[in-house]
N, C-alpha and C. Protein backbone atom coordinates (compact mmCIF):
# COMPACT_ATOMS: atom_id res chain seq x y z
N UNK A 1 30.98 12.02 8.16
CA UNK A 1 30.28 12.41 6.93
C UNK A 1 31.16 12.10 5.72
N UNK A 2 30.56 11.49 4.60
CA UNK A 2 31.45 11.28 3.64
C UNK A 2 31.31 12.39 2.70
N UNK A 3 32.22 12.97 2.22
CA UNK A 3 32.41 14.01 1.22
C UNK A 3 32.71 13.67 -0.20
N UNK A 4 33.00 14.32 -1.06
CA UNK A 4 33.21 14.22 -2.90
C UNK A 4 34.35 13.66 -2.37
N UNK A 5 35.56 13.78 -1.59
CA UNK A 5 36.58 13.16 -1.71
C UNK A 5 37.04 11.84 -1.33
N UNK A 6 36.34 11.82 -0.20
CA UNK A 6 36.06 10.29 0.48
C UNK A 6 35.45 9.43 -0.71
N UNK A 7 34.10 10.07 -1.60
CA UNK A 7 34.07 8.60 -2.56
C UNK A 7 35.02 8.32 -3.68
N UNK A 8 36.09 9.87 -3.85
CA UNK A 8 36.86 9.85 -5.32
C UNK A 8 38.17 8.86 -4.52
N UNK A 9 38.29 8.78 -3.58
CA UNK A 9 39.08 7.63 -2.96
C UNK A 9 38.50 5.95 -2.83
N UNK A 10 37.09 6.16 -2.14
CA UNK A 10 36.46 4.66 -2.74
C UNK A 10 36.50 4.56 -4.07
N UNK A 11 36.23 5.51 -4.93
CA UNK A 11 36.50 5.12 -6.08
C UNK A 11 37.94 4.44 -7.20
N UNK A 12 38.30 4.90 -6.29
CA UNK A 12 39.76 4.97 -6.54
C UNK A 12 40.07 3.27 -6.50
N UNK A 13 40.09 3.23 -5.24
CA UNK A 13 40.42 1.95 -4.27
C UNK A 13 39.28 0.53 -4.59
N UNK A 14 38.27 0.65 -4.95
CA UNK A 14 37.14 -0.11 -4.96
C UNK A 14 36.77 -0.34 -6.23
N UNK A 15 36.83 0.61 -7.15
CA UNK A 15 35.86 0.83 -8.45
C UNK A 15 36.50 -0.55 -9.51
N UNK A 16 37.66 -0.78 -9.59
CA UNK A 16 37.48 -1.89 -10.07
C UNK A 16 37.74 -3.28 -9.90
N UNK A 17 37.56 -3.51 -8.46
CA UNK A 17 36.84 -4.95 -8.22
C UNK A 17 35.33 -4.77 -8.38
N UNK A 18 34.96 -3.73 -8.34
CA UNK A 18 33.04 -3.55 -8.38
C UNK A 18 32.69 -3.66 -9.88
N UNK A 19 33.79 -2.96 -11.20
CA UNK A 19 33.79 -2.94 -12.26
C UNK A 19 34.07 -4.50 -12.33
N UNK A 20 34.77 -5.20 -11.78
CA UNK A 20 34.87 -6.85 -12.53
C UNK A 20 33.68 -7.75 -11.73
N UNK A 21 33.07 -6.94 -10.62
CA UNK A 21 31.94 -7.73 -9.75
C UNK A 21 30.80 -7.30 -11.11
N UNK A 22 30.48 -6.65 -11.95
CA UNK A 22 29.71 -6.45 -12.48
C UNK A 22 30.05 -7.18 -13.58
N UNK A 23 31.50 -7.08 -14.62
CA UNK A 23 31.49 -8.15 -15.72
C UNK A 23 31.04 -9.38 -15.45
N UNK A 24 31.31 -10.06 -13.85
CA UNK A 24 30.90 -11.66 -14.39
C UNK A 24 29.50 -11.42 -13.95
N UNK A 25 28.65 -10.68 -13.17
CA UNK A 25 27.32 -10.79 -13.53
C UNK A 25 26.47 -10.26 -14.53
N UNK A 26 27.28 -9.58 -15.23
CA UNK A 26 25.75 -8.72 -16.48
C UNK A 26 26.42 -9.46 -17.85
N UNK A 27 28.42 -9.89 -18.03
CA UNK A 27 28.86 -10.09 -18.74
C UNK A 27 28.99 -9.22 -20.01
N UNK A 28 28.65 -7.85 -19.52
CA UNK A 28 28.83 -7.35 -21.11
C UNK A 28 29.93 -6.34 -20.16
N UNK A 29 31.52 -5.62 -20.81
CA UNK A 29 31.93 -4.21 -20.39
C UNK A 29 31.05 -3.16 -20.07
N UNK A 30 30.42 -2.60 -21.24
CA UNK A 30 29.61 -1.18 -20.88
C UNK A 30 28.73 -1.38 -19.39
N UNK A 31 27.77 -2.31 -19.79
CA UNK A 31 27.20 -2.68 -18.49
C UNK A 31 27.84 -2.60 -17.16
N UNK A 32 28.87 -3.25 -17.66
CA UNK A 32 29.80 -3.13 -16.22
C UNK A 32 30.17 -1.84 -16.02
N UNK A 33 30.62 -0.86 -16.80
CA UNK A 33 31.32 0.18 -16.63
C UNK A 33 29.96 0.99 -15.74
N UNK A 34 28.84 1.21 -16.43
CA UNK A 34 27.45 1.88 -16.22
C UNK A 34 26.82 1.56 -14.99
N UNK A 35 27.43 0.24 -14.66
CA UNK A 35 27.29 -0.35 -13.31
C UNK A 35 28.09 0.17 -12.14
N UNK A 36 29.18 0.30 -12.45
CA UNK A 36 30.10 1.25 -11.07
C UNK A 36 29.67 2.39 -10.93
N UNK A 37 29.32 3.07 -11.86
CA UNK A 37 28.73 4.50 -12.09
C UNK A 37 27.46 4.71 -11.25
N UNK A 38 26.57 4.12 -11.67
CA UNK A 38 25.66 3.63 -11.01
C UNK A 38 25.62 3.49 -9.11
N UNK A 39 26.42 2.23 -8.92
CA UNK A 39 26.71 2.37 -7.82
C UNK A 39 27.45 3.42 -6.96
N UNK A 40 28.30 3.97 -7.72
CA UNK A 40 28.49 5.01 -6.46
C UNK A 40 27.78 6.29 -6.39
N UNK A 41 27.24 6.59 -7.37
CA UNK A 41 26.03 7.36 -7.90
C UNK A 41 24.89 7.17 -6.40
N UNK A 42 24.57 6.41 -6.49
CA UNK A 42 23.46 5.67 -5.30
C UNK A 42 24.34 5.79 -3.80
N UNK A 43 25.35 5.69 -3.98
CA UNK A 43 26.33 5.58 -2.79
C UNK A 43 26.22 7.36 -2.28
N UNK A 44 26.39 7.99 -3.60
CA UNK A 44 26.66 9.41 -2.92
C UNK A 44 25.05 10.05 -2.72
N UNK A 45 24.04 9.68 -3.33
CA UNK A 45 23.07 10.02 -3.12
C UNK A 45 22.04 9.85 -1.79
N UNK A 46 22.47 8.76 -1.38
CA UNK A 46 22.35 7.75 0.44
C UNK A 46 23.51 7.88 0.90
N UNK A 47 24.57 8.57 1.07
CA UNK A 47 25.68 8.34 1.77
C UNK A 47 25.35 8.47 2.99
N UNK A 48 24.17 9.07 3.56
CA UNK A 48 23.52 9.22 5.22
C UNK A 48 23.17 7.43 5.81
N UNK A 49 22.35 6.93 4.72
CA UNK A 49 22.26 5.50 5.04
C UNK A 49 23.62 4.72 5.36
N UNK A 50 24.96 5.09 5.10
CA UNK A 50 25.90 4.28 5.24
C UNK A 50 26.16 4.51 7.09
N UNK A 51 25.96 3.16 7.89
CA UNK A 51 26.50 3.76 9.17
C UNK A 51 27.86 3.20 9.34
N UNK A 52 28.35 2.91 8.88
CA UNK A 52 29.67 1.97 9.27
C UNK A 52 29.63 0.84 9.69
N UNK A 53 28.70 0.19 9.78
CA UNK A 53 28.16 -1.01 10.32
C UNK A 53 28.80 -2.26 9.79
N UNK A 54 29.15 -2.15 8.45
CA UNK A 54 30.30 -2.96 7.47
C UNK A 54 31.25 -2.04 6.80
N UNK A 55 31.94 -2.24 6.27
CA UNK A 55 33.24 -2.19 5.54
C UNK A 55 32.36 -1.17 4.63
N UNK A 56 32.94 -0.49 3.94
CA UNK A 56 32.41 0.63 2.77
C UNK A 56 32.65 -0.54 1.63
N UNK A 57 33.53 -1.32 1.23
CA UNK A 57 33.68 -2.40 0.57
C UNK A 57 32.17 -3.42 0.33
N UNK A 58 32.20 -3.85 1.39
CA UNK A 58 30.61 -4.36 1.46
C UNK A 58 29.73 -3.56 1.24
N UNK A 59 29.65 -2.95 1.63
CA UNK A 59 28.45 -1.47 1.27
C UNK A 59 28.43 -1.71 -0.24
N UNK A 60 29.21 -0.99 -0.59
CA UNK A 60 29.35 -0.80 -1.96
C UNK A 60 29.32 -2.21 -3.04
N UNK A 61 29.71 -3.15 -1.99
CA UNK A 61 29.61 -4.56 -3.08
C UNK A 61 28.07 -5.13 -3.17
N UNK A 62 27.41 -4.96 -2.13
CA UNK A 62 26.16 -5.23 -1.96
C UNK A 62 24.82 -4.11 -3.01
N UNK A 63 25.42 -2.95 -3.54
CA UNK A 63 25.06 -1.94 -4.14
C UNK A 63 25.11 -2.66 -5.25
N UNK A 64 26.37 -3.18 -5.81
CA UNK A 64 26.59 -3.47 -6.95
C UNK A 64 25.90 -4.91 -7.25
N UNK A 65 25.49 -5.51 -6.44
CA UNK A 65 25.35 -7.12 -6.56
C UNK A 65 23.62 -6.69 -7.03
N UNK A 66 22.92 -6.16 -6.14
CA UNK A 66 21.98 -5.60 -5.97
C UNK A 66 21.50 -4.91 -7.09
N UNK A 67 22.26 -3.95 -7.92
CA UNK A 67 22.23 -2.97 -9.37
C UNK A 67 22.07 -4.11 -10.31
N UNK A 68 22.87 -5.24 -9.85
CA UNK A 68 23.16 -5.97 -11.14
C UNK A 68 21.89 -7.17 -11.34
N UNK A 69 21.61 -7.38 -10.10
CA UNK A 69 20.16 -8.12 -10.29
C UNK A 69 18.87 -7.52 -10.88
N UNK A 70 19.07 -6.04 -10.36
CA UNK A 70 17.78 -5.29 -10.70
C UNK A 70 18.08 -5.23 -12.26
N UNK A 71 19.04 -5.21 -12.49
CA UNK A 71 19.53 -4.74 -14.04
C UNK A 71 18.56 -6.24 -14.67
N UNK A 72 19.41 -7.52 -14.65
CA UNK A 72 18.73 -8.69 -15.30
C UNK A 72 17.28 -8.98 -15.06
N UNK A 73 16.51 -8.62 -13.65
CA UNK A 73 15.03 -8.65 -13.64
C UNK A 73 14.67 -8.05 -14.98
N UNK A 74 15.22 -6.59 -15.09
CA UNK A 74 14.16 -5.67 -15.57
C UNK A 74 14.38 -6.22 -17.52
N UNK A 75 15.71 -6.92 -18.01
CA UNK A 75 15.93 -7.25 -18.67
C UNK A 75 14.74 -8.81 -19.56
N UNK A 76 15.00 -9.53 -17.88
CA UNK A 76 13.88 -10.59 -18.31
C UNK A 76 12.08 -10.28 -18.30
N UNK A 77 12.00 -9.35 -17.34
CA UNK A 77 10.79 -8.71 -16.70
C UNK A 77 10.08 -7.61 -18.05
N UNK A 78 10.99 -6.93 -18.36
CA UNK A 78 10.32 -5.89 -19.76
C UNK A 78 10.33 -6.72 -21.38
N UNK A 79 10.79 -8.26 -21.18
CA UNK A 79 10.87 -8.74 -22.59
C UNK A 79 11.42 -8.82 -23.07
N UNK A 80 13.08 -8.42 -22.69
CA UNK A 80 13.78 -8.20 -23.32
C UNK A 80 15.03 -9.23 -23.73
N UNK A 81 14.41 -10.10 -24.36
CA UNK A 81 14.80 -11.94 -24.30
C UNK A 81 16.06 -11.88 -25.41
N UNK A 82 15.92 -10.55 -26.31
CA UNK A 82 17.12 -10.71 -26.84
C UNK A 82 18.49 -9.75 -26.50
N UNK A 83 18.31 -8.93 -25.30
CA UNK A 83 19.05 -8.57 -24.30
C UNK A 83 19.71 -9.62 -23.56
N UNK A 84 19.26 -10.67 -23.27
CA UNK A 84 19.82 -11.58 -21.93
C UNK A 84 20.27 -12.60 -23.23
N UNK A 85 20.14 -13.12 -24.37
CA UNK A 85 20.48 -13.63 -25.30
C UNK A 85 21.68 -13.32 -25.49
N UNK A 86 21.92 -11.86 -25.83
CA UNK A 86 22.97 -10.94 -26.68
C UNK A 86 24.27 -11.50 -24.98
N UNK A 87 23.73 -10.91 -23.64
CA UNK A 87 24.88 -11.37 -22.99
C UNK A 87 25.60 -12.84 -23.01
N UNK A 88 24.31 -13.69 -23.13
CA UNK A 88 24.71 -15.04 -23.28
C UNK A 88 25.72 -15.62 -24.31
N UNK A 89 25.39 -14.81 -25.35
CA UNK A 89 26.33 -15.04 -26.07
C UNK A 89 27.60 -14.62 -26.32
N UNK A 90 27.80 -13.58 -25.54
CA UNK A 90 29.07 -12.70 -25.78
C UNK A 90 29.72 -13.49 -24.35
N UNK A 91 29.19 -14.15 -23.54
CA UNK A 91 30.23 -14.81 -22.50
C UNK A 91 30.23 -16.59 -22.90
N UNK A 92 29.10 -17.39 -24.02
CA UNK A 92 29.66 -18.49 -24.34
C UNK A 92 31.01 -19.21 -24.76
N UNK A 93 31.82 -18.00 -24.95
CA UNK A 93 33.33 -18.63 -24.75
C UNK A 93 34.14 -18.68 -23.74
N UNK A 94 33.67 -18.37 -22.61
CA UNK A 94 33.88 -18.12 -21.39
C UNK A 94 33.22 -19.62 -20.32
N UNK A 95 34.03 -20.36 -20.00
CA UNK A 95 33.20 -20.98 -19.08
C UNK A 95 32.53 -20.71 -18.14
N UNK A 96 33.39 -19.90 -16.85
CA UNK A 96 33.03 -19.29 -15.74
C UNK A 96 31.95 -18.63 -15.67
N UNK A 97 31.40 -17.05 -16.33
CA UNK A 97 30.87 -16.34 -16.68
C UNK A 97 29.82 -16.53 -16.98
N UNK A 98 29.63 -16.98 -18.03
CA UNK A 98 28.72 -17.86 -18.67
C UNK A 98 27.90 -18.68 -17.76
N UNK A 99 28.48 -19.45 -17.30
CA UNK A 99 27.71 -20.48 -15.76
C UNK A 99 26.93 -19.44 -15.14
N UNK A 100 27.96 -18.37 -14.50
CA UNK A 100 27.22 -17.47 -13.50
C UNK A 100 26.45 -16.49 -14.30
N UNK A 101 26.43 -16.09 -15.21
CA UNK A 101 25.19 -15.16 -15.96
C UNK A 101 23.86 -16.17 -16.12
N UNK A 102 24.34 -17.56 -16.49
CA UNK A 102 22.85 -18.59 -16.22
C UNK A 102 22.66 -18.85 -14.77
N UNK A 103 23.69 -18.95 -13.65
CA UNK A 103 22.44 -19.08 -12.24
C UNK A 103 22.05 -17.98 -11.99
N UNK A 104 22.51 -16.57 -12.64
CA UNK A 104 22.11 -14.86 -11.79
C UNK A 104 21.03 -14.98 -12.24
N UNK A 105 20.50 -16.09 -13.69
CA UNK A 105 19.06 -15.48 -14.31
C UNK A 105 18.50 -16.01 -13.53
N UNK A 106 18.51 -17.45 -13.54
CA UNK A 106 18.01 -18.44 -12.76
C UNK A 106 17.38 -17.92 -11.50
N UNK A 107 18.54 -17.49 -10.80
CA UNK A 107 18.46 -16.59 -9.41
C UNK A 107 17.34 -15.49 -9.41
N UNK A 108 17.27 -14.83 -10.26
CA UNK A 108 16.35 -13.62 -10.43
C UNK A 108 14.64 -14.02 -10.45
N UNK A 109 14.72 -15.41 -11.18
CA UNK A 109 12.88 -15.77 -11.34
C UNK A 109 12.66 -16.44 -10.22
N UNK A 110 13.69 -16.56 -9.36
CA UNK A 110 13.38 -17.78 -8.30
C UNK A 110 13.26 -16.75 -6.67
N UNK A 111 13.91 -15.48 -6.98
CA UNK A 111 14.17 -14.62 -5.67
C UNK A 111 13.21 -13.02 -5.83
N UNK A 112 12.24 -13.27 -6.03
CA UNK A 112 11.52 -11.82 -6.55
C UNK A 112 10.71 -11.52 -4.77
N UNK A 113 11.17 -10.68 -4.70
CA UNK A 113 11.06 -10.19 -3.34
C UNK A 113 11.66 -10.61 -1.94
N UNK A 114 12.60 -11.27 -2.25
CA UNK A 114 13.66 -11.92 -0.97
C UNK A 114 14.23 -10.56 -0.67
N UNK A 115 14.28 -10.28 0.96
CA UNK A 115 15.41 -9.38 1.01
C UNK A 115 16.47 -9.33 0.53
N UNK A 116 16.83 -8.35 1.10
CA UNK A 116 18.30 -7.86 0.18
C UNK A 116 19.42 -8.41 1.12
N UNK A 117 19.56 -8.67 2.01
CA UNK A 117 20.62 -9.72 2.78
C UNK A 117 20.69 -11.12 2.37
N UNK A 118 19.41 -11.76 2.36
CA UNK A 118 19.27 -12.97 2.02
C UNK A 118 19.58 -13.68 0.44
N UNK A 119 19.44 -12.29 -0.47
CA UNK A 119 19.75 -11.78 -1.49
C UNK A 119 21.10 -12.14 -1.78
N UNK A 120 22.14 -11.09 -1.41
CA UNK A 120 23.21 -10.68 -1.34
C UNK A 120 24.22 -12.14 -0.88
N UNK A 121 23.77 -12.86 0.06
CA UNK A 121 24.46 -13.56 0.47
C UNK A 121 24.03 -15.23 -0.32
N UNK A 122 23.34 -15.01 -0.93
CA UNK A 122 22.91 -16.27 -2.22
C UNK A 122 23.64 -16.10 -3.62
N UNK A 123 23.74 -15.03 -3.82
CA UNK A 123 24.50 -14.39 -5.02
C UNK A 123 26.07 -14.60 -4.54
N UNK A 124 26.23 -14.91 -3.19
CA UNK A 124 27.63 -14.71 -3.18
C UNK A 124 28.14 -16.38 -2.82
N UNK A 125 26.98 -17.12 -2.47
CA UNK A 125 27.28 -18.52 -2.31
C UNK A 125 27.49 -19.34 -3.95
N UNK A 126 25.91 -18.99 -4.59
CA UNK A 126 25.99 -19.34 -5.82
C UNK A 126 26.71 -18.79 -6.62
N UNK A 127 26.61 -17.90 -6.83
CA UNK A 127 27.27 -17.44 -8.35
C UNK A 127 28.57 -16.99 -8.19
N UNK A 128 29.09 -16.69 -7.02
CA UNK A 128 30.45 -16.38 -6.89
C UNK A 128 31.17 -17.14 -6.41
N UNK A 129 31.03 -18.56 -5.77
CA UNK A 129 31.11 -19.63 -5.32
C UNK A 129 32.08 -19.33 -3.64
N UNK A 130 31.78 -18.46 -3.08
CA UNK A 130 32.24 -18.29 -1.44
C UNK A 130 31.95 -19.16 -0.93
N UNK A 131 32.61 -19.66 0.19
CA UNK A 131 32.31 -20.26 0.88
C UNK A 131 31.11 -19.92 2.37
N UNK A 132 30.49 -20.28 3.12
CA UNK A 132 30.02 -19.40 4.28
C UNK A 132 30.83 -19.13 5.01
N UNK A 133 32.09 -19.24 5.57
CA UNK A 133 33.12 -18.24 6.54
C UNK A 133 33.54 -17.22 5.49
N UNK A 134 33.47 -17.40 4.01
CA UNK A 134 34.23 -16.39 3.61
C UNK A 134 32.90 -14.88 3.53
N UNK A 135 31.81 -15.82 3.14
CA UNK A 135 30.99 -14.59 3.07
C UNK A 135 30.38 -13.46 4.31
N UNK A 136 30.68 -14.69 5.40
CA UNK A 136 30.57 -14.38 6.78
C UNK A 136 31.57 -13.13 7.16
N UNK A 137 32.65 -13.18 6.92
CA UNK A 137 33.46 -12.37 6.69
C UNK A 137 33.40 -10.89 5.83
N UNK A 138 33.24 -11.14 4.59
CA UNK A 138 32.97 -10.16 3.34
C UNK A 138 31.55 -9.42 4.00
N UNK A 139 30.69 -9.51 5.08
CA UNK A 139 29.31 -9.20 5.08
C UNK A 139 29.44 -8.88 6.28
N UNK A 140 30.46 -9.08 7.01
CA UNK A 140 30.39 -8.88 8.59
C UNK A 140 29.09 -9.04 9.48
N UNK A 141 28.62 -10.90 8.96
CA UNK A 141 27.72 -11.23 9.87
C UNK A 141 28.80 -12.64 10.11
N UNK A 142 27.59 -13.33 11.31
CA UNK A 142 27.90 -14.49 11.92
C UNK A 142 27.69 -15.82 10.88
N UNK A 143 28.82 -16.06 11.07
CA UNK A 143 28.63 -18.12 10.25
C UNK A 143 27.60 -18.52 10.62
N UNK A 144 26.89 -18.28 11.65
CA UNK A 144 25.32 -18.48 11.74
C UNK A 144 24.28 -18.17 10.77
N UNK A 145 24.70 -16.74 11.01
CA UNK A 145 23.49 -15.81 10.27
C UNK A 145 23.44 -16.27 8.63
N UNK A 146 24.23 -16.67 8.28
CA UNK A 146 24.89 -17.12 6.77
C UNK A 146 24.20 -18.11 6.78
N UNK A 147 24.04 -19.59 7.66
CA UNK A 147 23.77 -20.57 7.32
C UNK A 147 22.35 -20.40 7.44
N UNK A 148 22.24 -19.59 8.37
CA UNK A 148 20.12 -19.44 8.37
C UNK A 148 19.84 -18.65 6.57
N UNK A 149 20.32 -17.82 5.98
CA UNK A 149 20.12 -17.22 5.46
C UNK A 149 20.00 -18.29 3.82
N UNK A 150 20.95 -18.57 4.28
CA UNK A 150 21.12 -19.43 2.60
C UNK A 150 19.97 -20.76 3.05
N UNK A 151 19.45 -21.33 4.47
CA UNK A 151 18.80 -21.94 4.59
C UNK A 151 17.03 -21.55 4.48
N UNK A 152 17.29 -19.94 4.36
CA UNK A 152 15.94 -19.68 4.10
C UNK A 152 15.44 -19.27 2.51
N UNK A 153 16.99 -19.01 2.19
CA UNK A 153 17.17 -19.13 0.48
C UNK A 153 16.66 -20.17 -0.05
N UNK A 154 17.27 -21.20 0.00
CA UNK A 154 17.17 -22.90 -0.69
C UNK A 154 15.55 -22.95 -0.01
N UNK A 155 14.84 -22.69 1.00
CA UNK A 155 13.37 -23.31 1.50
C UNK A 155 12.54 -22.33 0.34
N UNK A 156 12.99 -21.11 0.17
CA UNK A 156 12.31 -20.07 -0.78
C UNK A 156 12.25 -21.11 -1.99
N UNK A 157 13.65 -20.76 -3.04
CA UNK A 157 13.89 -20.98 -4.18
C UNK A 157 13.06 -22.36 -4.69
N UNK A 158 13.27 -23.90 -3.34
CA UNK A 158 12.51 -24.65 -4.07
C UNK A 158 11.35 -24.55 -3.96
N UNK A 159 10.55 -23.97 -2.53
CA UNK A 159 9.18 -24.20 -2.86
C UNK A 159 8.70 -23.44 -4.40
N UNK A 160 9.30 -22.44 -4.56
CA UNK A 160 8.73 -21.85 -5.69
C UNK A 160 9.51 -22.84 -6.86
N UNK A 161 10.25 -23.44 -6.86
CA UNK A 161 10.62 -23.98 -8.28
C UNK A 161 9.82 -25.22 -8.40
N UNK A 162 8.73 -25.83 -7.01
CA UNK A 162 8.31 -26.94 -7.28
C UNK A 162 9.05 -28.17 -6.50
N UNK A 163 9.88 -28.02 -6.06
CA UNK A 163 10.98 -28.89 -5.76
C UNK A 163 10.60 -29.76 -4.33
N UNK A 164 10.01 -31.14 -3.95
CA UNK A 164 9.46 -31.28 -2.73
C UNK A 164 10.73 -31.76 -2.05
N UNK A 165 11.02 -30.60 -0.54
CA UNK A 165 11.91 -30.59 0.28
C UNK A 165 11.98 -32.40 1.12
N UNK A 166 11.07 -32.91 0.73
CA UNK A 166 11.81 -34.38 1.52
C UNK A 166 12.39 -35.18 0.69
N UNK A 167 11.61 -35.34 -0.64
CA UNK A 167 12.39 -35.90 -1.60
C UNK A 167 13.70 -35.52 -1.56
N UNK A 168 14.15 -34.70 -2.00
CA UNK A 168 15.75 -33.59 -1.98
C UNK A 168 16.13 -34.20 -0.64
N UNK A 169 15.95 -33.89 0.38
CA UNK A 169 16.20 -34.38 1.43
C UNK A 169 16.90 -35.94 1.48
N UNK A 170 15.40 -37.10 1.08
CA UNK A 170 15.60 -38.19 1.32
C UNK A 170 17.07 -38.52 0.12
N UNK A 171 17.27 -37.75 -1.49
CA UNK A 171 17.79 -37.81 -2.47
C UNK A 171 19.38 -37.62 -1.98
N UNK A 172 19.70 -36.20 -0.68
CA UNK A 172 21.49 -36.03 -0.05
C UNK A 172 21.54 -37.12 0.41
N UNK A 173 20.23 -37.92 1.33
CA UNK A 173 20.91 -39.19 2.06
C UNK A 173 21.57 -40.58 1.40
N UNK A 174 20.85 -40.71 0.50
CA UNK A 174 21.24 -41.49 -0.38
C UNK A 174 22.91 -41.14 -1.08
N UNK A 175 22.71 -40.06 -1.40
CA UNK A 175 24.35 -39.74 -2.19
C UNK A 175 25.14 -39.64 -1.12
N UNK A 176 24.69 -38.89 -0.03
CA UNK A 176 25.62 -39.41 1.48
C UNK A 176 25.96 -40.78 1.43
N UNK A 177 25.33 -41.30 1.42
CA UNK A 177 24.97 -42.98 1.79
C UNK A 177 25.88 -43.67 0.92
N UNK A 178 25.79 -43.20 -0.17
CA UNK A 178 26.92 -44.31 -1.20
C UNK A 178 28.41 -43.67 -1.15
N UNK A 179 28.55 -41.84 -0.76
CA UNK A 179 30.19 -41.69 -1.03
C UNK A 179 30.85 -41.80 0.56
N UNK A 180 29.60 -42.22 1.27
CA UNK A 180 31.10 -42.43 2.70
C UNK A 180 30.99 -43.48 3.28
């Protein structure tokens, strides 16, 4: 059973890589700060849902990845165009950031009802740029399960963006084709 003290120790230990997992996705501080809060908030409120099944790390990173998407839906979703503006601009001096606050949006109109694994582990290919053993790792699933997952990601994202999967297809062989 986790107690007030067990999370004032995740908190302790966790709260700010989850506090900088939230700057490069929402890009603003407060947000971020309101975001750890948040998450362990939700953490202590479900702490029965946690079985140990992953790392409390993952738990909790997947909370936060998760907070931070729902955060930008509801941002683009309620209208709020000069909300996602205001971040954009406060990370345009930022290369990194900046990139990943434009694929999280990106990500958000393209993933509206994807589970939350399939979710979690797209956010961590794209926008955080992992590799699949590393996320395989960080998620405590199989290099399998990773590659199905991001493979059912990319079949999602383009059919809905329009994108016809043989073209794309026939388009790697070609760039295969000329760099080896």
């Amino acid at each position: 059973m986790i107690d007030e003290g067990a999370i004032a120790r995740l908190y302790e230990r966790y709260g700010p890589a989850l506090y900088r997992r939230g700057l490069r996705l929402l890009g603003n501080p407060e947000d971020a700060r309101e975001l750890v809060q948040e998450v362990f908030l939700q953490f202590w409120r479900h702490r029965e849902r946690f079985e140990g099944r992953s790392s409390a790390f993952t738990y909790l990173y997947r909370i936060a990845t998760n907070q931070a998407i729902d955060r930008l839906r509801r941002r683009t979703t309620a209208g709020q165009q000069v909300a996602v503006e205001k971040v954009e601009a406060q990370t345009a001096t930022r290369v990194g950031p900046d990139r990943q606050v434009h694929a999280l949006l990106d990500l958000t109109e393209l993933t509206a009802g994807l589970d939350e694994e399939t979710l979690t582990v797209a956010v961590m290919s794209h926008v955080d740029g992992l590799t699949q053993d590393e996320i395989a790792e960080a998620l405590d699933l199989s290099r399998r399960t990773i590659g199905k997952r991001l493979k059912r990601f990319h079949q999602l994202t383009r059919a809905r963006a329009g994108v016809d999967a043989e073209a794309e297809a026939d388009r790697v062989e070609v760039v295969r084709g000329h760099g080896g």
